[in-house]
Protein backbone atom coordinates (compact mmCIF):
# COMPACT_ATOMS: atom_id res chain seq x y z
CA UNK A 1 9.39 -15.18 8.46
CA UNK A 2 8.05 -16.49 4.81
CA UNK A 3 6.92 -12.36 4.00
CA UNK A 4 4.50 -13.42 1.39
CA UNK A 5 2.66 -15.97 3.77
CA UNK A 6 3.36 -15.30 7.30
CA UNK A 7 2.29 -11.41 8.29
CA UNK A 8 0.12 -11.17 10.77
CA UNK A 9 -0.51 -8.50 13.25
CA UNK A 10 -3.04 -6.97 15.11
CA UNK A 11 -3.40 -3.33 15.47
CA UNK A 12 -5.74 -0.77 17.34
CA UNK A 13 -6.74 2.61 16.00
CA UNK A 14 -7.25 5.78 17.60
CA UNK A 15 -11.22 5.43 17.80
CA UNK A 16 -10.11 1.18 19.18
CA UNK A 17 -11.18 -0.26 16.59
CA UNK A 18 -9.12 -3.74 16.39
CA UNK A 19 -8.12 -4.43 13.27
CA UNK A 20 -5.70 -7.14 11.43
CA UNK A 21 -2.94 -6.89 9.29
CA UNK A 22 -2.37 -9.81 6.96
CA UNK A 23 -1.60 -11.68 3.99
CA UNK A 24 -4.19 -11.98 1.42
CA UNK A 25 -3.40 -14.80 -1.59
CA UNK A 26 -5.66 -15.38 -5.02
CA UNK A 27 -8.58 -16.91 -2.93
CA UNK A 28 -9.27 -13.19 -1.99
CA UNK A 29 -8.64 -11.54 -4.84
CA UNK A 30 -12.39 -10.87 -5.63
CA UNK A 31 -12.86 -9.08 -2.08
CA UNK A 32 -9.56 -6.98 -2.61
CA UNK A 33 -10.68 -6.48 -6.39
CA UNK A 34 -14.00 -5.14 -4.61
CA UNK A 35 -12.05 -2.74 -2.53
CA UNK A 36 -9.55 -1.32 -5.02
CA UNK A 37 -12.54 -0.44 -7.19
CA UNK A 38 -14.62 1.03 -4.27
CA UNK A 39 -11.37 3.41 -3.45
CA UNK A 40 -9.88 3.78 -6.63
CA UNK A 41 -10.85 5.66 -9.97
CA UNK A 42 -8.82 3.98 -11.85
CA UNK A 43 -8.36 0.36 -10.08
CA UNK A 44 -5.43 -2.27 -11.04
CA UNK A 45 -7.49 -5.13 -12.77
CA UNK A 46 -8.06 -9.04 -11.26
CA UNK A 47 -4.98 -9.85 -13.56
CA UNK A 48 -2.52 -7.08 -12.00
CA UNK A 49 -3.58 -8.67 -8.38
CA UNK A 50 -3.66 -12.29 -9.69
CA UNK A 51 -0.09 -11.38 -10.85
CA UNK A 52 0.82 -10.36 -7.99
CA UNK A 53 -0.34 -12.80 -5.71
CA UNK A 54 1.76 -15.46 -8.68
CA UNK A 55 4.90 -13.40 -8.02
CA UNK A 56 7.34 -12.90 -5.52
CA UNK A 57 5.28 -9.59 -4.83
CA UNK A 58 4.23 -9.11 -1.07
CA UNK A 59 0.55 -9.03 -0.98
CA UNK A 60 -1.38 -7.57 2.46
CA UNK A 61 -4.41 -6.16 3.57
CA UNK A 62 -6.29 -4.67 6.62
CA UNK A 63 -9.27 -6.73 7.82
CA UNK A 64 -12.13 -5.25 10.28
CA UNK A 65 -14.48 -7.51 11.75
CA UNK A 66 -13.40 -10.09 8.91
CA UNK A 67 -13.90 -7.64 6.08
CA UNK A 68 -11.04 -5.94 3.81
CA UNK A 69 -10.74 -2.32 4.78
CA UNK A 70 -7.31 -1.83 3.14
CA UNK A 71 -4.80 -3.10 0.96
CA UNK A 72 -1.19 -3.20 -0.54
CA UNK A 73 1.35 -4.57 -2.91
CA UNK A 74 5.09 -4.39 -2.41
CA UNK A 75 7.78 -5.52 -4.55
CA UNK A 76 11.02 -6.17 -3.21
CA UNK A 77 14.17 -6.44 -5.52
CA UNK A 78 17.89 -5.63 -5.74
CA UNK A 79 18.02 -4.65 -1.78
CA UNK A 80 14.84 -2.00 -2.32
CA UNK A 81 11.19 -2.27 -1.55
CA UNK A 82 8.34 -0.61 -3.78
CA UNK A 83 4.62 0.10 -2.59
CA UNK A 84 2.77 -0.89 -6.14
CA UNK A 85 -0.38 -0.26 -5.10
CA UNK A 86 -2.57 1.07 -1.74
CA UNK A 87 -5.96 1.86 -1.19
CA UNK A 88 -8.53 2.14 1.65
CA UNK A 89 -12.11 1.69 1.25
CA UNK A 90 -13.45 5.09 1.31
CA UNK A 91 -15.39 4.78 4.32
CA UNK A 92 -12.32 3.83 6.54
CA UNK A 93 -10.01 6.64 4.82
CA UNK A 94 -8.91 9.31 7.29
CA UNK A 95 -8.71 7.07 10.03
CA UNK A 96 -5.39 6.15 9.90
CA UNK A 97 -5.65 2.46 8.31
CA UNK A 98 -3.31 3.46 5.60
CA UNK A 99 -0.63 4.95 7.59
CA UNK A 100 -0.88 2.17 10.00
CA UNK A 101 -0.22 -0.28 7.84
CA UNK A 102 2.55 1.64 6.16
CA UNK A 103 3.97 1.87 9.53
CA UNK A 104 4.05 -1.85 9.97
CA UNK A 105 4.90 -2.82 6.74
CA UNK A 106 8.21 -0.44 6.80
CA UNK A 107 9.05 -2.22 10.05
CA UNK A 108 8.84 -5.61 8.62
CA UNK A 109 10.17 -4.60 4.95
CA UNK A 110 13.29 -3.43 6.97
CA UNK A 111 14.57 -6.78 7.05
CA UNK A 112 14.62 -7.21 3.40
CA UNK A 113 14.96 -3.99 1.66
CA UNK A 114 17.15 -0.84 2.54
CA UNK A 115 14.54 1.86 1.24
CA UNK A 116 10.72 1.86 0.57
CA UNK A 117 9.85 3.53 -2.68
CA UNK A 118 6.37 4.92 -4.18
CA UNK A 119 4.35 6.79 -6.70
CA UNK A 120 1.54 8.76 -5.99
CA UNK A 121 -1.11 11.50 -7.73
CA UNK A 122 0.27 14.99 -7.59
CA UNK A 123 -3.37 15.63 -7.06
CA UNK A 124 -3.44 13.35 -3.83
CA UNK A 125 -3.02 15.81 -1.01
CA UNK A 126 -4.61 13.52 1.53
CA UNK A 127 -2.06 11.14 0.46
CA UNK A 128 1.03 13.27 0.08
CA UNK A 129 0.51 14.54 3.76
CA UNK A 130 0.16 10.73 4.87
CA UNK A 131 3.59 10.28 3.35
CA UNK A 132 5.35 13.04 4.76
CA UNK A 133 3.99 12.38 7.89
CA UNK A 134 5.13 8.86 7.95
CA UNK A 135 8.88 9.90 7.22
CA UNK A 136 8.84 9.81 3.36
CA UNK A 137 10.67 12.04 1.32
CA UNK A 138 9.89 13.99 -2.04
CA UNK A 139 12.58 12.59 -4.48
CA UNK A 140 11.40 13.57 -7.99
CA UNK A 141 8.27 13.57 -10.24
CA UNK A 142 7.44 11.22 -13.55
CA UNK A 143 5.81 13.87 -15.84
CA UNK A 144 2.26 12.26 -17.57
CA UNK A 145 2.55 9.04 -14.78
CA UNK A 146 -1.01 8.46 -14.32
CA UNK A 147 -4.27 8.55 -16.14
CA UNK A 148 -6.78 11.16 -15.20
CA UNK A 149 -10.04 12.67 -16.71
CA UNK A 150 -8.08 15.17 -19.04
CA UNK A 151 -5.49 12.65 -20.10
CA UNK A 152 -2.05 12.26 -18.48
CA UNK A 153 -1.31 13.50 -14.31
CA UNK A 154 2.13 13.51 -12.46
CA UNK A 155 3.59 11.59 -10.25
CA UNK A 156 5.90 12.37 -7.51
CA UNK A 157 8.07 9.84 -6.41
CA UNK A 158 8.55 9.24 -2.54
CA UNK A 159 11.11 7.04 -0.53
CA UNK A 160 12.30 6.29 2.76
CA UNK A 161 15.51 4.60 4.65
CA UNK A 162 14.35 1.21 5.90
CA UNK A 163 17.86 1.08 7.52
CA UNK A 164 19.55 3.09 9.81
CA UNK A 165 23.42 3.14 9.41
């Protein structure tokens, strides 16, 4: 399996909606741009995803009904894998897109990285709970991480084994 070119899977949610996980390359970066600023207050730029989509960075997203719902960049280097980047359109968020496709994305990353790194908000409790839910571990916090309205927020750092023994 090329990882930057050849994921694709289908997927059901709990409500059956049928949705498809894939990889997206720089002829969707505007929709994904779209997205990431829909869901995110401060949203990576069209450079950071036209980057991405340049390097050896693994680029997906979650398509409903052959619309972006989802999406995420993962680096893989030196045995490890680290999610860069998520985000769910805010009308899909809750319904277990972005744990899905965490879910999926672990299984496949498991053939190229031993653990599955991450950053988020300390402020993202939605997001926190997602992550411990889907096995992930509290390993530290980066003091000042992210910007926020009052200048500089935390971030606590999450992984998870890939591989077991």
């Amino acid at each position: 399996m090329e990882i930057k070119t050849d994921i694709c899977r289908d997927f059901t949610l709990e409500d059956r909606t049928s949705c498809q996980l894939m990889n997206f390359d720089g002829a969707e970066v505007d929709s994904i741009l779209a997205l990431e600023q829909r869901a995110n207050p401060y949203p990576w730029t069209k450079r950071n995803f036209l980057d991405s989509v340049a390097s050896s960075h693994v680029c997906v997203g979650v398509k409903v009904e052959g619309g972006w719902v989802a999406q995420a960049v993962f680096s893989i280097a030196s045995g490890d894998a680290e999610l860069l980047i998520i985000s769910v359109d805010p009308e899909w968020q809750g319904c277990g897109v972005a744990r899905t496709m965490l879910d999926i994305m672990a299984e496949i990353l498991e053939d190229f990285a031993a653990e599955l790194f991450l950053e988020v908000r300390a402020s993202n409790d939605k997001a926190i709970r997602m992550y411990d839910k889907s096995g992930f571990n509290c390993l530290g916090v980066r003091p000042g991480y992210y910007p926020c309205k009052n200048g500089r927020e935390d971030a606590h750092i999450y992984g998870k084994s890939l591989r077991i023994g």
